[in-house]
PDB file of N, CA and C in Angstrom:
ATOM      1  N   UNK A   1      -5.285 -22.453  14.251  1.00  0.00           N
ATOM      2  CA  UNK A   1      -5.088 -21.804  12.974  1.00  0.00           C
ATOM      3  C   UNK A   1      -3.997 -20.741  13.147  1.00  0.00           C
ATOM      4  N   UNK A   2      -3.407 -20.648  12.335  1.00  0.00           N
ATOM      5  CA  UNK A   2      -2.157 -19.705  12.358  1.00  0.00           C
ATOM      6  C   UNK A   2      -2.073 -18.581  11.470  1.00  0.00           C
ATOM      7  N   UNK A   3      -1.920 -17.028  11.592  1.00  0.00           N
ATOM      8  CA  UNK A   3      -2.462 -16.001  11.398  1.00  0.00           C
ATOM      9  C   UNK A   3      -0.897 -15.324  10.791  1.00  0.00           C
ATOM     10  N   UNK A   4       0.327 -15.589   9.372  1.00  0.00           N
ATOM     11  CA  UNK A   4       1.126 -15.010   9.681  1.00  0.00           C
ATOM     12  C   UNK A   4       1.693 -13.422   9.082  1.00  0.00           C
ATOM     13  N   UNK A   5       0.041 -13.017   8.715  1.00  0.00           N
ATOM     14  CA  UNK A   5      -0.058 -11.707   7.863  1.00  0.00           C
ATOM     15  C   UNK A   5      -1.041 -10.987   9.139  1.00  0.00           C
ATOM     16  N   UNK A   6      -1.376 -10.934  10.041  1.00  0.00           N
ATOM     17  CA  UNK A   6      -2.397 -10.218  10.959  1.00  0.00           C
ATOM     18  C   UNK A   6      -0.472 -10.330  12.169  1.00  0.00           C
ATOM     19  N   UNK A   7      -1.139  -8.722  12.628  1.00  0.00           N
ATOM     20  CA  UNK A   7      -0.355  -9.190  14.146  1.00  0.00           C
ATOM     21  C   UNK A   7      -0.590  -7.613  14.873  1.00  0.00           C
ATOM     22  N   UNK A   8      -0.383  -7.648  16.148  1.00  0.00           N
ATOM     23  CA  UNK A   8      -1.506  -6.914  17.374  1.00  0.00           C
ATOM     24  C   UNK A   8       0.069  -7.010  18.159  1.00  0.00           C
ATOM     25  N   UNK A   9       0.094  -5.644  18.118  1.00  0.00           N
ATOM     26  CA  UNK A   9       1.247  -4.397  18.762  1.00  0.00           C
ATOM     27  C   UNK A   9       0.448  -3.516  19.838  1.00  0.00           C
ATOM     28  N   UNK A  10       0.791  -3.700  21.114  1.00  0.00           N
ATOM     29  CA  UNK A  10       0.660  -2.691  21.647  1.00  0.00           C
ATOM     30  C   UNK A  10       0.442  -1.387  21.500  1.00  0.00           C
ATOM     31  N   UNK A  11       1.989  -0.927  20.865  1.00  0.00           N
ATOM     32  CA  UNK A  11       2.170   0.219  20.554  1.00  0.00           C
ATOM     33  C   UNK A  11       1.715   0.601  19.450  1.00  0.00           C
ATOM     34  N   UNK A  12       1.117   0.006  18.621  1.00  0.00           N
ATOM     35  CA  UNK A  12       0.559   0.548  17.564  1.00  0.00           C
ATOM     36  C   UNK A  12      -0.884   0.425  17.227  1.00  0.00           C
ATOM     37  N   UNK A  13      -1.866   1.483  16.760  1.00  0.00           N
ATOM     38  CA  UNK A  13      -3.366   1.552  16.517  1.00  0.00           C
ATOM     39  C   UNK A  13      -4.050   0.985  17.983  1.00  0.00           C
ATOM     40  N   UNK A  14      -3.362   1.392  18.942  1.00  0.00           N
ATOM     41  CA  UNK A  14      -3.960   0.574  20.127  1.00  0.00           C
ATOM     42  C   UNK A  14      -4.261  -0.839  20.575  1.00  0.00           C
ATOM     43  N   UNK A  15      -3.264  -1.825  20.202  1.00  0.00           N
ATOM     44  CA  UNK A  15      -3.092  -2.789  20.124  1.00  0.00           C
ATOM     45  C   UNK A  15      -4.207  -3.783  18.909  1.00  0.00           C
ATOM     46  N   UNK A  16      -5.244  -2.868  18.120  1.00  0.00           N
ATOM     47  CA  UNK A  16      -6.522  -4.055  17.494  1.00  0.00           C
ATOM     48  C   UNK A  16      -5.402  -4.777  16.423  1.00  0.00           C
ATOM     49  N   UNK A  17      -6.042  -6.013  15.834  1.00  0.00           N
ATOM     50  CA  UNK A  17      -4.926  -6.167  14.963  1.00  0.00           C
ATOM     51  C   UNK A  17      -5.164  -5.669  13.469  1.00  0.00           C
ATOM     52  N   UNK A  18      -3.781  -5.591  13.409  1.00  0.00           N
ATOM     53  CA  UNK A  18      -3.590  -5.061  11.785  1.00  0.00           C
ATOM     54  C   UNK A  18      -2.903  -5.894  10.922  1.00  0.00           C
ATOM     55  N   UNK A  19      -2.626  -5.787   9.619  1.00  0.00           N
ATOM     56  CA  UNK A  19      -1.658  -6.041   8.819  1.00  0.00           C
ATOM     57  C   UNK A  19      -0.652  -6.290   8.489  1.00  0.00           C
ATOM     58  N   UNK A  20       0.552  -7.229   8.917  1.00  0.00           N
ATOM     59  CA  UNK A  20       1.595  -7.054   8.792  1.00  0.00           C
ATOM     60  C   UNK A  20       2.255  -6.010   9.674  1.00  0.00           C
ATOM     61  N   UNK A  21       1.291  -5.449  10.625  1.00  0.00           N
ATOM     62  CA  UNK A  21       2.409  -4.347  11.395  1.00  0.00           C
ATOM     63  C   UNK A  21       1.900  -3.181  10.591  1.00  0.00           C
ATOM     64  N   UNK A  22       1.302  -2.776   9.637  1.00  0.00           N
ATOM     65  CA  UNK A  22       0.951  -1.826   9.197  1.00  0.00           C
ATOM     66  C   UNK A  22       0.177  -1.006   9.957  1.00  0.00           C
ATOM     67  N   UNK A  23      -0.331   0.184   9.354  1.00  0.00           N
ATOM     68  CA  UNK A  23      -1.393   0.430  10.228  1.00  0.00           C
ATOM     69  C   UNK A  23      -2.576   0.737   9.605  1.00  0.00           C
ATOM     70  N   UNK A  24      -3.192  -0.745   9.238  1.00  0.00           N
ATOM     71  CA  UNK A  24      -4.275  -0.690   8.335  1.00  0.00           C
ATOM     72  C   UNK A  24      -5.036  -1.941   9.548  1.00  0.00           C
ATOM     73  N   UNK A  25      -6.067  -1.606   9.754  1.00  0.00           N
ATOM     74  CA  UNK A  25      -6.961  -2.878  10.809  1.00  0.00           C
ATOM     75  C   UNK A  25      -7.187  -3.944   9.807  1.00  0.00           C
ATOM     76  N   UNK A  26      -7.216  -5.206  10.325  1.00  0.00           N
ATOM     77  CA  UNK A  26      -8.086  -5.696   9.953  1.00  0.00           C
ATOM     78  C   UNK A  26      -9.673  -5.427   9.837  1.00  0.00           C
ATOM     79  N   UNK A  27     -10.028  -4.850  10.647  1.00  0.00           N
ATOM     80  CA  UNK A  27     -11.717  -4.518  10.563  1.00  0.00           C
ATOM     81  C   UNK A  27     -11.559  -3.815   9.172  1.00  0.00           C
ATOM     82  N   UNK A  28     -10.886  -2.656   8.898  1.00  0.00           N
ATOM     83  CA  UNK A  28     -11.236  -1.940   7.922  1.00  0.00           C
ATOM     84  C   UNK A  28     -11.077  -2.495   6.343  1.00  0.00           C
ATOM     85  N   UNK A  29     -10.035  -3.660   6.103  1.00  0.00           N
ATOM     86  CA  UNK A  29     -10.402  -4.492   5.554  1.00  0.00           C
ATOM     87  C   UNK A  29     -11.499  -5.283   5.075  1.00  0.00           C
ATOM     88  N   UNK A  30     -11.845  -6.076   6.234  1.00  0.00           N
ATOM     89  CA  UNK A  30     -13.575  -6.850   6.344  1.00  0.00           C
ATOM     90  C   UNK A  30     -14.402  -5.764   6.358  1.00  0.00           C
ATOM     91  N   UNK A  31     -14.695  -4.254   6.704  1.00  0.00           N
ATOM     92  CA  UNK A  31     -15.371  -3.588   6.293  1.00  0.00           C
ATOM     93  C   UNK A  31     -15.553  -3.283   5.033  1.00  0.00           C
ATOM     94  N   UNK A  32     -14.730  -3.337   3.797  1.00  0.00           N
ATOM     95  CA  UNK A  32     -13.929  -2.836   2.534  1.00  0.00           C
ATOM     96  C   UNK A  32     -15.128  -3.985   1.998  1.00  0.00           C
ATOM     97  N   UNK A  33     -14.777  -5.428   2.065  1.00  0.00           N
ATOM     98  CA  UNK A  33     -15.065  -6.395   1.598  1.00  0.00           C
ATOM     99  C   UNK A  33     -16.822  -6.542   1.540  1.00  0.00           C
ATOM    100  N   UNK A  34     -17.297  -6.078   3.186  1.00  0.00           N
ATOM    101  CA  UNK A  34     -18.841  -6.114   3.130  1.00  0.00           C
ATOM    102  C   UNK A  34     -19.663  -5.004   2.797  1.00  0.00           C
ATOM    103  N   UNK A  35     -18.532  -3.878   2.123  1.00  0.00           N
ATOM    104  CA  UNK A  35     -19.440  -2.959   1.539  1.00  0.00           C
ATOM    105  C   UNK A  35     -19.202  -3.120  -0.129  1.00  0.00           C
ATOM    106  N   UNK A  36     -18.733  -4.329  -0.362  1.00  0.00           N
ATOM    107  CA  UNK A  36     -19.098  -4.975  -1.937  1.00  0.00           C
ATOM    108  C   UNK A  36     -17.760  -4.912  -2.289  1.00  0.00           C
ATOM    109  N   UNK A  37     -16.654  -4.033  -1.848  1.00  0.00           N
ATOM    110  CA  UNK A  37     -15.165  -4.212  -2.806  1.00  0.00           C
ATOM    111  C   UNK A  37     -14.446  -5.139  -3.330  1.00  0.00           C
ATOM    112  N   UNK A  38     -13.731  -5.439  -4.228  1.00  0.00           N
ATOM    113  CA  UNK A  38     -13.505  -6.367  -4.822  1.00  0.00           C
ATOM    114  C   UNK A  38     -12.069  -6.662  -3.818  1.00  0.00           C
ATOM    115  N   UNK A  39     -11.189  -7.979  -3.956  1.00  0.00           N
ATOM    116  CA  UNK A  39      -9.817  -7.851  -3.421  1.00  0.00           C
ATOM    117  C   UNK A  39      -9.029  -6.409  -4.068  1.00  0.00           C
ATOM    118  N   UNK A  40      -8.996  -6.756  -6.003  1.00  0.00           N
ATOM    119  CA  UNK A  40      -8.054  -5.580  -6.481  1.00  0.00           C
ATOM    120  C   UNK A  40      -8.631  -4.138  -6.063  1.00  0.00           C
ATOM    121  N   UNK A  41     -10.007  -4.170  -5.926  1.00  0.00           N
ATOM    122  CA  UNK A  41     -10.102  -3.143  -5.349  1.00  0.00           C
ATOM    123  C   UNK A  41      -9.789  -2.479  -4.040  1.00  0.00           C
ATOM    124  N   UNK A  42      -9.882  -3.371  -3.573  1.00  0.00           N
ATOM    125  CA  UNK A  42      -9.005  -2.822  -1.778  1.00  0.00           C
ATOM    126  C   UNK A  42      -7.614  -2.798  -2.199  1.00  0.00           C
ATOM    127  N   UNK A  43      -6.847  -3.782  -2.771  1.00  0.00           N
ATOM    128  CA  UNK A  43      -5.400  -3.182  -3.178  1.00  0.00           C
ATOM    129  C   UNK A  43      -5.455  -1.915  -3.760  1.00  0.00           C
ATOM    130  N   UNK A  44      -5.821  -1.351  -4.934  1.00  0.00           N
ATOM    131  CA  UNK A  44      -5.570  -0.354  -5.151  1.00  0.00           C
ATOM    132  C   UNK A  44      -5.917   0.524  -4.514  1.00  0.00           C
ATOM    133  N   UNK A  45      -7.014   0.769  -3.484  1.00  0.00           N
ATOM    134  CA  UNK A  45      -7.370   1.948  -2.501  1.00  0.00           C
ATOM    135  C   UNK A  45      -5.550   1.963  -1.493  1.00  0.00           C
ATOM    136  N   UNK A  46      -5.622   0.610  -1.121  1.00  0.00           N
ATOM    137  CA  UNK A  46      -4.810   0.539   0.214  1.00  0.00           C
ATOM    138  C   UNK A  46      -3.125  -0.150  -0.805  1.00  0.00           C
ATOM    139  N   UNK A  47      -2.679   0.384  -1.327  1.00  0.00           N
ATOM    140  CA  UNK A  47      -1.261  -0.080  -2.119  1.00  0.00           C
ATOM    141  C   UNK A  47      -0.359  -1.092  -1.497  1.00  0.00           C
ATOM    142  N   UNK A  48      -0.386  -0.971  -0.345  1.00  0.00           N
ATOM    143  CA  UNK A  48       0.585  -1.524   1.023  1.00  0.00           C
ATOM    144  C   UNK A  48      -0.071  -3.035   0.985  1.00  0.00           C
ATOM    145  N   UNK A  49      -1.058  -3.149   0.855  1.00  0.00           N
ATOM    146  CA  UNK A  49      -1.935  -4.630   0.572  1.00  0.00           C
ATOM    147  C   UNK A  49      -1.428  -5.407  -0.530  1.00  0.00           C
ATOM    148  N   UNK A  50      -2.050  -6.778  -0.572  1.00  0.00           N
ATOM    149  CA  UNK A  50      -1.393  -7.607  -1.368  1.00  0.00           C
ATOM    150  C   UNK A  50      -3.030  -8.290  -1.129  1.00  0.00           C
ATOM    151  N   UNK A  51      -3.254  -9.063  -2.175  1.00  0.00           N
ATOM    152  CA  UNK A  51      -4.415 -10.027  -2.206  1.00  0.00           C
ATOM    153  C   UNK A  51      -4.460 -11.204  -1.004  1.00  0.00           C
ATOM    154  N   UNK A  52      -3.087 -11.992  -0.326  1.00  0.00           N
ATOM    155  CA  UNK A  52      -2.983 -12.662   0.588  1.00  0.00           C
ATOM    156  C   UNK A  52      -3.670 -11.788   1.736  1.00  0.00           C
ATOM    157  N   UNK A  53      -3.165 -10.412   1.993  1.00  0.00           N
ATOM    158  CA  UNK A  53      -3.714  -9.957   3.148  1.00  0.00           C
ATOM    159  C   UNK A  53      -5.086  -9.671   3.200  1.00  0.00           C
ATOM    160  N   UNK A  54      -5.860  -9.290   2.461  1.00  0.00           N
ATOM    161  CA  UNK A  54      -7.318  -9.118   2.300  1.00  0.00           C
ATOM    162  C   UNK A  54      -7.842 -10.884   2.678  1.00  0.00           C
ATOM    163  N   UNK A  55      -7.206 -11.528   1.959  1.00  0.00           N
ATOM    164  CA  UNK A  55      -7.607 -13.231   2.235  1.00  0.00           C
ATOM    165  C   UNK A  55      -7.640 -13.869   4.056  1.00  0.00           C
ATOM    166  N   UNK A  56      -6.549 -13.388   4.521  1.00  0.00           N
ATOM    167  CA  UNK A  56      -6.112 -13.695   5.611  1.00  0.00           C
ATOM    168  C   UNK A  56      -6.868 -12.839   6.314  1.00  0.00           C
ATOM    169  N   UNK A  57      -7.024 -11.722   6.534  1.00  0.00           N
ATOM    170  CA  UNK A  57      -7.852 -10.377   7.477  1.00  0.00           C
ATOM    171  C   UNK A  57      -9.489 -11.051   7.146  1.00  0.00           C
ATOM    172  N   UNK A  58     -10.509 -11.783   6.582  1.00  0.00           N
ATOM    173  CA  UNK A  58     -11.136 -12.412   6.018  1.00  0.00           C
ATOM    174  C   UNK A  58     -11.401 -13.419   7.151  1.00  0.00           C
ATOM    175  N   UNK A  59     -10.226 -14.618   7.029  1.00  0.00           N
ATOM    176  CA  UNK A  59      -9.887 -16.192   7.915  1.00  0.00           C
ATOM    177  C   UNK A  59      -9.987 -15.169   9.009  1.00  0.00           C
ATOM    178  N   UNK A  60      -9.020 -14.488   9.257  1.00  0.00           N
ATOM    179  CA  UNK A  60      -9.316 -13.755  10.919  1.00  0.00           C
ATOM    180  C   UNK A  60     -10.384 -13.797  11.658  1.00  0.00           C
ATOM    181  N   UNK A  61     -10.898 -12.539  10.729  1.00  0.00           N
ATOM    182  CA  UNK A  61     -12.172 -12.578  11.267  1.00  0.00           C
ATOM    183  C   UNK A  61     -13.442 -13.561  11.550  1.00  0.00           C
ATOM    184  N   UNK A  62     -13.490 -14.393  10.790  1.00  0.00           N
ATOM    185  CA  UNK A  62     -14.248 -15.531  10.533  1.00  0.00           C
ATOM    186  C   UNK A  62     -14.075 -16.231  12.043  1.00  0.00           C
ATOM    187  N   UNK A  63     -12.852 -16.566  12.369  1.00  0.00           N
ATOM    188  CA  UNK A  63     -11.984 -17.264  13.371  1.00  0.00           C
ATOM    189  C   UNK A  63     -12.466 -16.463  14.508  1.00  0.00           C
ATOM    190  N   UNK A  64     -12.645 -15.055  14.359  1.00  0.00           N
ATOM    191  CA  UNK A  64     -12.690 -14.735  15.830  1.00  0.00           C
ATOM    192  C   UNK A  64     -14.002 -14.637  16.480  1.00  0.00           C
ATOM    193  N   UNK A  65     -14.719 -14.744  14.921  1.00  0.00           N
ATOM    194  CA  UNK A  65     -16.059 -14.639  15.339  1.00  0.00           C
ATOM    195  C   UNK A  65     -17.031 -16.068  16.007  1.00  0.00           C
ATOM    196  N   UNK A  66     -16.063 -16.739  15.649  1.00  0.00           N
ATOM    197  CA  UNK A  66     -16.577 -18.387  15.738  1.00  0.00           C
ATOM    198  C   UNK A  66     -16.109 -18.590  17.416  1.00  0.00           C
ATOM    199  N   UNK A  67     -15.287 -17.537  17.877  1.00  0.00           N
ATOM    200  CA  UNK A  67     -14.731 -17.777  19.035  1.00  0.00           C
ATOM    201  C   UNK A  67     -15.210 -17.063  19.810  1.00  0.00           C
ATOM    202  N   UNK A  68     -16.343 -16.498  19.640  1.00  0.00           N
ATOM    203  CA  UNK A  68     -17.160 -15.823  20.827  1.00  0.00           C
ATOM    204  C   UNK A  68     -18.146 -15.706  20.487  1.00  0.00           C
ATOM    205  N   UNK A  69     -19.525 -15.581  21.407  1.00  0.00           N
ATOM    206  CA  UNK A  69     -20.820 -14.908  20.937  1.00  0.00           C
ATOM    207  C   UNK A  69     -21.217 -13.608  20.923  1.00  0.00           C
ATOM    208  N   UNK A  70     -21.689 -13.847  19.650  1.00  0.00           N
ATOM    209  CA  UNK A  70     -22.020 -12.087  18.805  1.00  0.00           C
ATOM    210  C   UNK A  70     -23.485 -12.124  19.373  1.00  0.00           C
ATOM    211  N   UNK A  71     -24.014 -10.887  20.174  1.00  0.00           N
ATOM    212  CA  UNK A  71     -25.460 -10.393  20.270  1.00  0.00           C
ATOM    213  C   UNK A  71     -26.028  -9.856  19.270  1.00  0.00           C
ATOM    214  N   UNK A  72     -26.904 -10.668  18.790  1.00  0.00           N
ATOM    215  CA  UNK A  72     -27.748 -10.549  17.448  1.00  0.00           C
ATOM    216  C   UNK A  72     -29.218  -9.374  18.105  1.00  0.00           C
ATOM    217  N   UNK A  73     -29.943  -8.883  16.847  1.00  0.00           N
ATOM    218  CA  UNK A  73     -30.950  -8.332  17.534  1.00  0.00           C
ATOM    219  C   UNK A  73     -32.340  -9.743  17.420  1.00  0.00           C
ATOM    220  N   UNK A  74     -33.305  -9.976  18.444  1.00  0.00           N
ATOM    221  CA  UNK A  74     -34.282 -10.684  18.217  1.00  0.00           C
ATOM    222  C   UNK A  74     -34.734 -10.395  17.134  1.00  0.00           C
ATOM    223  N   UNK A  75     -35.507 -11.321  16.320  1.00  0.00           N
ATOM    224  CA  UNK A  75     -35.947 -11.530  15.018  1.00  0.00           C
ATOM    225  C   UNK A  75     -37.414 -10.755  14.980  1.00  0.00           C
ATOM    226  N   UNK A  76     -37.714 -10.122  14.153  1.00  0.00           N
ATOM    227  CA  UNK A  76     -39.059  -9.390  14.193  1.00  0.00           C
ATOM    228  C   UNK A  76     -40.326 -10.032  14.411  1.00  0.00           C
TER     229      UNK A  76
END
């Protein structure tokens, strides 16, 4: 899968990836999203955004999560 709105700079935010080179994470994005925000609503908080990038930071994550195992807590 090919990622061409995410990209991971060294020199910047400590290499996690971000946006276009911005310096907006992806996490804080997918955070935006699972605390109920709408896309236009993360654009208008974050202006520098575009609806593709909220979409794509989204696929990312999805992707990266499928690519490793997450430690869940045992079930009650």
């Amino acid at each position: 899968m090919r990622f061409d709105r995410i990209t991971v700079d060294p020199q910047k935010m400590g290499g996690v990836p971000t946006i276009r080179g911005l310096r907006i994470p992806v996490a804080t994005v997918v955070s935006m999203v699972a605390d109920g925000m709408t896309t236009q609503q993360i654009c208008s908080e974050l202006p520098d955004l575009e609806a593709q990038d909220v979409a794509e930071a989204l696929r990312f994550a999805a992707e990266t999560v499928r690519e490793r195992q997450v430690p869940l807590a045992a079930p009650a």
